[in-house]
Protein backbone atom coordinates (compact mmCIF):
# COMPACT_ATOMS: atom_id res chain seq x y z
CA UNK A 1 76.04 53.33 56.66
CA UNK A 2 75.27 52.43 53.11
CA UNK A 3 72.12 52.92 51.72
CA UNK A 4 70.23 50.17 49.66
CA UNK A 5 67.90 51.52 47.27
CA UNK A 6 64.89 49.17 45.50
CA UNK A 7 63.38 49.86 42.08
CA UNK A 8 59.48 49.73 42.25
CA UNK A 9 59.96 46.75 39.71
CA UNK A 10 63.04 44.71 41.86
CA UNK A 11 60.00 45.09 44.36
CA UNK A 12 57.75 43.52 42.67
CA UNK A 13 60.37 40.71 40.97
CA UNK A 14 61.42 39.79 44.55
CA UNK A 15 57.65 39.52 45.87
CA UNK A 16 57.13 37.33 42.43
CA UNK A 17 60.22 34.97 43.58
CA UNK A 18 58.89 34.51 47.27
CA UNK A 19 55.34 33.70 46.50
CA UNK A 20 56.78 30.92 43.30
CA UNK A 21 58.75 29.68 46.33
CA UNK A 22 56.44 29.95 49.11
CA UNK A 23 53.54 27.67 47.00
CA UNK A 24 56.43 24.86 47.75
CA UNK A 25 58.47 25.98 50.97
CA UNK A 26 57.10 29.29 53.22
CA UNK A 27 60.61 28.60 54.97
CA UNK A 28 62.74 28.69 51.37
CA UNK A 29 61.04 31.53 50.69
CA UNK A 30 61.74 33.23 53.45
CA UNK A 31 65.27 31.69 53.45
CA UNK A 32 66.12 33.45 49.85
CA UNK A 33 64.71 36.85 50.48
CA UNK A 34 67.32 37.05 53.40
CA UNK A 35 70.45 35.57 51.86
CA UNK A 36 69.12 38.36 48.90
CA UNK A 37 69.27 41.01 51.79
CA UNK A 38 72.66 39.75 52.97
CA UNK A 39 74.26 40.23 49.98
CA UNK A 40 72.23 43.71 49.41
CA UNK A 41 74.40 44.85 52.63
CA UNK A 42 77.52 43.30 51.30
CA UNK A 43 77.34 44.95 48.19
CA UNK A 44 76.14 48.34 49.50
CA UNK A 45 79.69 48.57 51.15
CA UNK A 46 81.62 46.87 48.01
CA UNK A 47 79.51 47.52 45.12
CA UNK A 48 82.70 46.69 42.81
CA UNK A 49 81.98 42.80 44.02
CA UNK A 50 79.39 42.56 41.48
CA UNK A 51 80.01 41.47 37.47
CA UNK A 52 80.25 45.01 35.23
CA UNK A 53 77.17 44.51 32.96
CA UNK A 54 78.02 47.42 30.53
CA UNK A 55 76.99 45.07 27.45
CA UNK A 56 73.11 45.30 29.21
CA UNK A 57 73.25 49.00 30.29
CA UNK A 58 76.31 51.38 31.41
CA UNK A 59 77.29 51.26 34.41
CA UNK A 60 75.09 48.02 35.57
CA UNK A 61 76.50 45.48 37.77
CA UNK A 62 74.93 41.67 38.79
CA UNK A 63 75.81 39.20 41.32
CA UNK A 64 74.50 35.80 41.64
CA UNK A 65 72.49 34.07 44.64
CA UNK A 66 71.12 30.42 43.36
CA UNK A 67 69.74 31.00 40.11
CA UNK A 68 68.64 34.47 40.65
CA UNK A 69 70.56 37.45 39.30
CA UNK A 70 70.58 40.73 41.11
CA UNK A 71 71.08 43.60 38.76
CA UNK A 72 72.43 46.95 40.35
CA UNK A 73 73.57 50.18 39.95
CA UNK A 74 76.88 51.75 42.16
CA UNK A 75 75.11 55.44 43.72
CA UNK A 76 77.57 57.95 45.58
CA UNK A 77 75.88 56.83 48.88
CA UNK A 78 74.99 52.83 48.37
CA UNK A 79 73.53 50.88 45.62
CA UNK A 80 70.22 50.83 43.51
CA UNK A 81 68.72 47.65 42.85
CA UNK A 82 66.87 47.50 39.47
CA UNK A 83 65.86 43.94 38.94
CA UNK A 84 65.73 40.36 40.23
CA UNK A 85 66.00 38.07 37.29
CA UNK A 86 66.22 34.31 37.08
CA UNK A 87 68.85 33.54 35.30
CA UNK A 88 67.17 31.08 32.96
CA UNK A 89 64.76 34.17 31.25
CA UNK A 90 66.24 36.66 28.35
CA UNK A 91 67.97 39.17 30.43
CA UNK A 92 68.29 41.54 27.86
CA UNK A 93 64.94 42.06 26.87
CA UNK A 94 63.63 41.98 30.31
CA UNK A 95 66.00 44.43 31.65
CA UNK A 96 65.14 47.04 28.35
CA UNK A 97 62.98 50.15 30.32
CA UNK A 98 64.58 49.24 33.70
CA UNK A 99 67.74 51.26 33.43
């Protein structure tokens, strides 16, 4: 089986994004953080789905889900998650340190 590996800080971005939700919708919340982990699996199996991000970082790859971005890295065994952006912010700058 794949493995799905989290960056401390895609951690702490997706516990960010549920509790903004959750002060509107416990159940959205809830409801994003698993179609997240759905296409975590999905990717873990096929990390080629994902957009090549190269002009961000070598080697980084992003997929959509609403208006969040999930930024990732292909590993021999799985896939690394480094960040969960909205896709409204400056990527760029926020993704500098990460990878």
């Amino acid at each position: 089986m794949a493995r799905i590996a989290r960056q401390p800080q895609a951690r702490r971005d997706l516990i960010e994004i549920w509790n903004y939700i959750a002060d509107d919708s416990v159940r959205s919340a809830d409801a994003l953080i698993h179609r997240v982990d759905v296409k975590l699996t999905l990717l873990a199996t096929n990390p080629k789905l994902g957009r090549a991000r190269d002009e961000l970082s070598v080697g980084l790859r992003s997929v959509s889900i609403g208006r969040y971005v999930l930024f990732y890295q292909q590993m021999p065994d799985g896939i690394l998650l480094v960040r969960v952006l909205h896709s409204a912010r400056d990527l760029a700058s926020l993704l500098k340190g990460s990878v």
